[in-house]
C-alpha atoms as a PDB file:
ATOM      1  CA  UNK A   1     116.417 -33.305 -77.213  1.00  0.00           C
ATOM      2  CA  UNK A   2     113.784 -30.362 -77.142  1.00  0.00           C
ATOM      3  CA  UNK A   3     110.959 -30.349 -79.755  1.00  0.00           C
ATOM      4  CA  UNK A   4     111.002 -26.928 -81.413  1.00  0.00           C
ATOM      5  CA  UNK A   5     107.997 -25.366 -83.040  1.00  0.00           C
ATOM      6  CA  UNK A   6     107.711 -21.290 -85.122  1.00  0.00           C
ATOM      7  CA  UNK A   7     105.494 -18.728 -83.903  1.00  0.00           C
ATOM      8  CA  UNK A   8     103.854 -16.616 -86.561  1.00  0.00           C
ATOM      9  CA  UNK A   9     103.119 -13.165 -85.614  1.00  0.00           C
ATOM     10  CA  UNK A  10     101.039 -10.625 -87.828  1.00  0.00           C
ATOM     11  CA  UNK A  11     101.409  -7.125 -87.287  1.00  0.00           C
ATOM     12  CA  UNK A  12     104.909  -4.400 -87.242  1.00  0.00           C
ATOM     13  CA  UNK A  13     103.776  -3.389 -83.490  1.00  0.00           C
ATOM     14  CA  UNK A  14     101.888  -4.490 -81.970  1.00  0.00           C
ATOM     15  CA  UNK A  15     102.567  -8.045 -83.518  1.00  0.00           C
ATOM     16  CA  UNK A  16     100.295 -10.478 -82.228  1.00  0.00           C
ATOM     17  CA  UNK A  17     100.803 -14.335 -82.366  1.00  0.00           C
ATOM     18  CA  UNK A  18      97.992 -17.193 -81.310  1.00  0.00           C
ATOM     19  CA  UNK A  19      98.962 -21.092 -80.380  1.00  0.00           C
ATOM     20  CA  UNK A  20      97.638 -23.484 -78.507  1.00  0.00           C
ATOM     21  CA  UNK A  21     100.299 -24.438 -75.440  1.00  0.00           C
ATOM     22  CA  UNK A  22     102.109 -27.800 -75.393  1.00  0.00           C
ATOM     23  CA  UNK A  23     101.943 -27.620 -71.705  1.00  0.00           C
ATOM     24  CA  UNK A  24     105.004 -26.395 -69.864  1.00  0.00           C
ATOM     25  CA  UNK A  25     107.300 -24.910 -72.562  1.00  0.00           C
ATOM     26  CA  UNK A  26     110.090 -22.329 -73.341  1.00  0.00           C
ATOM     27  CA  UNK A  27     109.503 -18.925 -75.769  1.00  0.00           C
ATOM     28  CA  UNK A  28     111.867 -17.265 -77.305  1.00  0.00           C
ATOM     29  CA  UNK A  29     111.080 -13.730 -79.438  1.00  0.00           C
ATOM     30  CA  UNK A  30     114.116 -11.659 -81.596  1.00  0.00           C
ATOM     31  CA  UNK A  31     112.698  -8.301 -81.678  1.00  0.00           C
ATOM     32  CA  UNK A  32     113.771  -5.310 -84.172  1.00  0.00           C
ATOM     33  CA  UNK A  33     113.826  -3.146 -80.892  1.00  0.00           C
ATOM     34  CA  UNK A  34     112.874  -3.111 -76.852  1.00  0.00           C
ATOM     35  CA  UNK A  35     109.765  -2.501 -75.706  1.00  0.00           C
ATOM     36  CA  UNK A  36     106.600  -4.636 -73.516  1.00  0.00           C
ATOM     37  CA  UNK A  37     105.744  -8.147 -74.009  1.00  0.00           C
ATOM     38  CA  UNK A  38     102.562  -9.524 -73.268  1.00  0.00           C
ATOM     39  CA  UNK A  39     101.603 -13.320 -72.930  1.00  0.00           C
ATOM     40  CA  UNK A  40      97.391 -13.633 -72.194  1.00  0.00           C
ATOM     41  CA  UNK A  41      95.958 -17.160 -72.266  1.00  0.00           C
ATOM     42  CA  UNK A  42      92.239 -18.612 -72.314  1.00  0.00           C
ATOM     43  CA  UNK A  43      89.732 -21.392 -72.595  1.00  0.00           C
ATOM     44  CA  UNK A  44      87.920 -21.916 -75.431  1.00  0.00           C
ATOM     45  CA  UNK A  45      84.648 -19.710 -75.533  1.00  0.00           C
ATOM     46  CA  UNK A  46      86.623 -17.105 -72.479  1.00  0.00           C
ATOM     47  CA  UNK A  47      88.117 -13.592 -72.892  1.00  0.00           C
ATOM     48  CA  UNK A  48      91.926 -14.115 -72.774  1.00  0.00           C
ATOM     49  CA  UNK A  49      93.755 -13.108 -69.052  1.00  0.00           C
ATOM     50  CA  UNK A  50      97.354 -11.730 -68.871  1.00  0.00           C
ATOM     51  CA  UNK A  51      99.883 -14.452 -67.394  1.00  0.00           C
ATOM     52  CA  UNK A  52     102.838 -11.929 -67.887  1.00  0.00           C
ATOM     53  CA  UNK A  53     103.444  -8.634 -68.690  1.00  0.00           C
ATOM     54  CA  UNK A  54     107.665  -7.612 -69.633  1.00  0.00           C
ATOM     55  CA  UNK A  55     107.194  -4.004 -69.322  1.00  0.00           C
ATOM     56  CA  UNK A  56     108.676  -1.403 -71.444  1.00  0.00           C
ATOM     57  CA  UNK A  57     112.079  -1.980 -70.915  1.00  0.00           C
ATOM     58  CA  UNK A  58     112.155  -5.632 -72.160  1.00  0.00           C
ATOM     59  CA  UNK A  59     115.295  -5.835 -74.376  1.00  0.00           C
ATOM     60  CA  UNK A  60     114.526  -6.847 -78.030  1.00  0.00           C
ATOM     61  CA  UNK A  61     115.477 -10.544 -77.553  1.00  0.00           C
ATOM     62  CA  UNK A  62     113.462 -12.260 -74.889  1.00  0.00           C
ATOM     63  CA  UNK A  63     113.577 -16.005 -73.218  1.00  0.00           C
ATOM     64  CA  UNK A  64     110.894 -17.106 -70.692  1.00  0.00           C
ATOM     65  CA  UNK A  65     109.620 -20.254 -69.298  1.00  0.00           C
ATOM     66  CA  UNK A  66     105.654 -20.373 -69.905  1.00  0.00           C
ATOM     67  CA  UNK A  67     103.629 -22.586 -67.336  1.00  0.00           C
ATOM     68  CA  UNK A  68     100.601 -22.925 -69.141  1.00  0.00           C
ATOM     69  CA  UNK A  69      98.476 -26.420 -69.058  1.00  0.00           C
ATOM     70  CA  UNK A  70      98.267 -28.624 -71.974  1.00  0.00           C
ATOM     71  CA  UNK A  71      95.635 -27.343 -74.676  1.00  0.00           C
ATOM     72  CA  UNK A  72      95.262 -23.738 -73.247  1.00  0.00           C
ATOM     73  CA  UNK A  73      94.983 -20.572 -75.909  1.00  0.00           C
ATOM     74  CA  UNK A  74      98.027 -18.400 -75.869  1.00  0.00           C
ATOM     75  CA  UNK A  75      98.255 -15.165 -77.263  1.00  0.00           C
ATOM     76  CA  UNK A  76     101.390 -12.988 -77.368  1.00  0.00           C
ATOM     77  CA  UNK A  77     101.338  -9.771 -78.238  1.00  0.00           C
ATOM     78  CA  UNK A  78     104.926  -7.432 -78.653  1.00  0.00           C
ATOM     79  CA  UNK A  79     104.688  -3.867 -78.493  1.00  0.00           C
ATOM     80  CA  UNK A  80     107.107  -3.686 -81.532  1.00  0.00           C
ATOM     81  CA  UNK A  81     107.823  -6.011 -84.649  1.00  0.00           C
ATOM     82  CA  UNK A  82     108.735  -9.601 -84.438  1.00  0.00           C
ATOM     83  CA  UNK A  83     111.573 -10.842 -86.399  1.00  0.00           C
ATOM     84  CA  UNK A  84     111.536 -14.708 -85.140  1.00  0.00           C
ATOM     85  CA  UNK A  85     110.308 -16.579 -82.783  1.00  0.00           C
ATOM     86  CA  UNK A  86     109.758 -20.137 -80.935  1.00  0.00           C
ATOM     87  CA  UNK A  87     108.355 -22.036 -78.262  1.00  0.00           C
ATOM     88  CA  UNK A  88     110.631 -25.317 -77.345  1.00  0.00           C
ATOM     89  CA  UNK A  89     109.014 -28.354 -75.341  1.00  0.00           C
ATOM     90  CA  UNK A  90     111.656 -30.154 -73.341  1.00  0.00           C
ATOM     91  CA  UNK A  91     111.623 -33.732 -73.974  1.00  0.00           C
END
């Protein structure tokens, strides 16, 4: 069975959320409406770098696999407000 873990994000749009990644994972966001999903990620100490970029017309509810190592800052950052969201580690 997948492990599950919240995401947290401050803000009505943008809403922003910070974690540290599990290594290879799933997110999923519920949105209140469409609109451009970013995911950035970063070393410790380094400006963030966008990974992937859902442009504009990025439905409200969004599922995407995130290939990011082990330990590596993630930032996501929704061009409109967040109502849940989760990452989910396959086991």
């Amino acid at each position: 069975m997948a492990t599950s873990t919240a995401i947290t994000f401050a803000g009505d749009g943008p809403a922003t959320a910070t974690y540290v990644s599990p290594g290879t994972h799933v997110l999923q966001v519920h949105r209140a409406n469409p609109g451009r999903l970013t995911i950035s990620a970063a070393i410790d100490d380094m400006t963030p770098v966008d990974v992937s970029r859902l442009g504009d017309w990025t439905e409200g509810d969004v599922i995407i696999s995130v290939n990011i190592p082990e330990g590596i800052n993630i930032t996501v950052t929704s061009e409109t407000a967040v109502t849940t969201a989760k990452t989910s580690v396959p086991s």
